[in-house]
N, C-alpha and C. Protein backbone atom coordinates (compact mmCIF):
# COMPACT_ATOMS: atom_id res chain seq x y z
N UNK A 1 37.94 17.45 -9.55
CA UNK A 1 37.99 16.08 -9.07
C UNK A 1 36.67 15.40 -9.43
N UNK A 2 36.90 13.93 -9.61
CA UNK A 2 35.39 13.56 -9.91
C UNK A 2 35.28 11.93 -9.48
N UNK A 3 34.33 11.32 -9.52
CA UNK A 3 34.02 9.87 -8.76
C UNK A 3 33.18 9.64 -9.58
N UNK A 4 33.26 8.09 -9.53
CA UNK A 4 31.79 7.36 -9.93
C UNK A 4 30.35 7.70 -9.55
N UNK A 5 29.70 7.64 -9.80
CA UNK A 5 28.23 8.01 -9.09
C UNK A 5 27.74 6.45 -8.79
N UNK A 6 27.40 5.99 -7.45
CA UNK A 6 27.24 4.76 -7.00
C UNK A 6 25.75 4.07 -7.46
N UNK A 7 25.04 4.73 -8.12
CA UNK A 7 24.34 4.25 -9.13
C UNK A 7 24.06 3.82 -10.58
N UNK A 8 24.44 4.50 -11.23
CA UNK A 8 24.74 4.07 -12.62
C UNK A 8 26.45 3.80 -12.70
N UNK A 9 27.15 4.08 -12.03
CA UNK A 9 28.61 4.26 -12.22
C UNK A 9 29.29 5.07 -13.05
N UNK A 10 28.47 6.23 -13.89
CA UNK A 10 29.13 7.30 -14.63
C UNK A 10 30.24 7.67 -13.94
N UNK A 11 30.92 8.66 -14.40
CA UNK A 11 32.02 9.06 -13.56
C UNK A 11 31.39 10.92 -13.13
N UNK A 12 31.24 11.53 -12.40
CA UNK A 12 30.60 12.85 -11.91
C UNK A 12 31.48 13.72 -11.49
N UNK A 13 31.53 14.96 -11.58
CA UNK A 13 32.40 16.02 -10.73
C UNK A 13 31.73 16.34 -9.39
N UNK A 14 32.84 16.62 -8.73
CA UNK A 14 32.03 17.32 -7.12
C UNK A 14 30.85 17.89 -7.51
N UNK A 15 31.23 19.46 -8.01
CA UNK A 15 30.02 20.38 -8.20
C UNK A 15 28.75 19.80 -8.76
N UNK A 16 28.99 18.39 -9.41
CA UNK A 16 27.42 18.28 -9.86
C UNK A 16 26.95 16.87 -8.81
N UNK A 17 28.13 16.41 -7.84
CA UNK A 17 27.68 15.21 -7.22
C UNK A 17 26.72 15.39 -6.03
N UNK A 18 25.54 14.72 -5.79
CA UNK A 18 24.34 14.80 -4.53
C UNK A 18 24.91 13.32 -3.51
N UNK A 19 25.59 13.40 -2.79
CA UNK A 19 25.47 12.53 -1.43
C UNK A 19 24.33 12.71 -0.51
N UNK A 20 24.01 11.24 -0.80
CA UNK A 20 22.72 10.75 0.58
C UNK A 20 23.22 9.68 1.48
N UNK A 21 22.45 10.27 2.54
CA UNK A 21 23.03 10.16 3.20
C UNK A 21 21.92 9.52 4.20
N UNK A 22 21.99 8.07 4.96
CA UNK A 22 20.87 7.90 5.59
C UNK A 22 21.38 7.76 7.10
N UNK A 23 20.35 8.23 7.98
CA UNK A 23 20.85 7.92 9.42
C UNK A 23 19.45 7.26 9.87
N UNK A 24 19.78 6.62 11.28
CA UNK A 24 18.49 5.84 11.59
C UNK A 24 19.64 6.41 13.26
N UNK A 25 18.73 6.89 14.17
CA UNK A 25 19.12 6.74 15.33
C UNK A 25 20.88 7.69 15.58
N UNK A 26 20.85 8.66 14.67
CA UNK A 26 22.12 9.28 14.52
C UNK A 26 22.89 8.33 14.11
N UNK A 27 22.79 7.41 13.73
CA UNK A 27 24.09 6.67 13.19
C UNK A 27 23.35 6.52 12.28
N UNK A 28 24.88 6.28 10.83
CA UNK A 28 24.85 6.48 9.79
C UNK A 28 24.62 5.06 9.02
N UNK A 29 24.22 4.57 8.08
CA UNK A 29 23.26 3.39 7.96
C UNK A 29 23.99 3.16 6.24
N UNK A 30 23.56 4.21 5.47
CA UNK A 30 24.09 4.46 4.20
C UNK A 30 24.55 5.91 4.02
N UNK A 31 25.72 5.82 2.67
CA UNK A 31 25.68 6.86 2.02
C UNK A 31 26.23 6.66 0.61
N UNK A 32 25.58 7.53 -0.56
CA UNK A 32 25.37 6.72 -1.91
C UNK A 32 26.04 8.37 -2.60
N UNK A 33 26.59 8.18 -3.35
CA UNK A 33 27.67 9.19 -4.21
C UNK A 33 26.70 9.12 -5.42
N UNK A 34 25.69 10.30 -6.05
CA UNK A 34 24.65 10.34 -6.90
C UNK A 34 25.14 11.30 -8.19
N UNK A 35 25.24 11.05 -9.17
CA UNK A 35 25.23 11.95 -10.64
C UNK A 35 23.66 12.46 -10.11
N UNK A 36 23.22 13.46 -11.04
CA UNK A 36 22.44 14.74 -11.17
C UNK A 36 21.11 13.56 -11.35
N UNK A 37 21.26 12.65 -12.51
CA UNK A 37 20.01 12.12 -13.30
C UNK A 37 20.01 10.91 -11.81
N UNK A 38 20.28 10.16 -11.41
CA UNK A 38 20.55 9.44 -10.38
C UNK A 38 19.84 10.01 -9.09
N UNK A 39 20.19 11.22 -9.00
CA UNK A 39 19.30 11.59 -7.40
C UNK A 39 18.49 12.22 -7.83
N UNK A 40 17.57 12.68 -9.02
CA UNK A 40 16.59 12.90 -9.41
C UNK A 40 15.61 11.69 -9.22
N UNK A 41 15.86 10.47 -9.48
CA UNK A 41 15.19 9.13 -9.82
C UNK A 41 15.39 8.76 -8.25
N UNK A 42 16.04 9.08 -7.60
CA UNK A 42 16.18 8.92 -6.05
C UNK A 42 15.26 9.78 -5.43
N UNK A 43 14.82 11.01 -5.68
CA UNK A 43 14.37 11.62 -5.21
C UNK A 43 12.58 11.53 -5.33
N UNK A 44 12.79 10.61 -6.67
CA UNK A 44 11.25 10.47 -7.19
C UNK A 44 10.85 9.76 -6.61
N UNK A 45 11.54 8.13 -6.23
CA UNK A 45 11.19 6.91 -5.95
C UNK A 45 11.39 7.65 -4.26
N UNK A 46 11.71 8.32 -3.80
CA UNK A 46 11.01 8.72 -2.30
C UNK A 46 10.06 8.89 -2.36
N UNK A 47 9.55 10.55 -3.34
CA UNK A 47 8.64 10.64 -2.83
C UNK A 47 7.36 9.66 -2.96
N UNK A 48 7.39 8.47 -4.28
CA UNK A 48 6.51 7.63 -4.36
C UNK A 48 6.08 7.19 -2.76
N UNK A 49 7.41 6.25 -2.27
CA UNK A 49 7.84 6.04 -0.98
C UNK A 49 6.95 6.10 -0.15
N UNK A 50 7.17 6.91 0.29
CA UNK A 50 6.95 8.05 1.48
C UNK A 50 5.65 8.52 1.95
N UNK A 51 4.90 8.80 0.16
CA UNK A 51 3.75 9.46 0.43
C UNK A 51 2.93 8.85 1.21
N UNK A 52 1.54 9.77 1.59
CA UNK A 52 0.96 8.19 2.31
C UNK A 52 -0.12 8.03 1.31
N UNK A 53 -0.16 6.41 1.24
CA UNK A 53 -1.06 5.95 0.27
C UNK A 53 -2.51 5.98 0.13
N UNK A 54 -3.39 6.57 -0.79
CA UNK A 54 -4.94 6.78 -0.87
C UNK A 54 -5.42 5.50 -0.87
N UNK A 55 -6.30 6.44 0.12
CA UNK A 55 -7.32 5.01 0.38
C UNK A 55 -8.53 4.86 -0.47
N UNK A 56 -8.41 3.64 -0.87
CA UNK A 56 -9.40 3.36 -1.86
C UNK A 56 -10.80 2.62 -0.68
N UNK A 57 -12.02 3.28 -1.57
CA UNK A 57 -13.30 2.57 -1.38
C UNK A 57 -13.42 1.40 -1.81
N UNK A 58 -13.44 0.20 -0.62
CA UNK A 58 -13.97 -1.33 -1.15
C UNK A 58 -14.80 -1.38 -0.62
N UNK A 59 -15.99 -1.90 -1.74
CA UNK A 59 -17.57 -2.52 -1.75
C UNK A 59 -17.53 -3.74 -1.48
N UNK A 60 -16.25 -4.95 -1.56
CA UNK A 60 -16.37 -5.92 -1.36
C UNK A 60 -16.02 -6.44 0.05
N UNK A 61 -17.38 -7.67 0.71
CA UNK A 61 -17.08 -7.93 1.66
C UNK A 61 -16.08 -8.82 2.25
N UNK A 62 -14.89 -8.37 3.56
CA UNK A 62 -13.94 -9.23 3.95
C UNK A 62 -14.66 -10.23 4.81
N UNK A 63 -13.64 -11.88 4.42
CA UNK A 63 -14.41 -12.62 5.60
C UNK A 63 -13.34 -13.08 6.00
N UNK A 64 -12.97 -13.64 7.42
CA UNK A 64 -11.35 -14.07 8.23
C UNK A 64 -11.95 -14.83 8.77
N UNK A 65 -11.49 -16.03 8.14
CA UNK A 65 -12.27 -17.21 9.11
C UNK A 65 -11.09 -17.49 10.87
């Protein structure tokens, strides 16, 4: 059996399809039907996401009027 992958729209088989699946509060919010190359690039752009961001050293002074 096989489906679109809800990102590029290829068409995918079960065995190679990744469903994500998002919940916020136990309820279910999204869920996205992924080809292989699709939840790879999903998986990347998390962890970009996610990480927590380095903090950079500024020399320059803030002023808030």
């Amino acid at each position: 059996m096989s489906a679109d992958c809800d990102a590029c729209g290829d068409a995918v088989s079960d065995p190679l399809a990744r469903t994500v699946r998002l919940t916020v509060d136990r309820s279910q919010v999204d869920t996205q039907r992924l080809c292989p190359g699709c939840f790879a690039d999903w998986i990347e752009r998390y962890r970009e996401e996610m990480q927590p961001e380095e903090r950079e050293t500024i020399d320059d002074e803030i002023i808030v009027d």
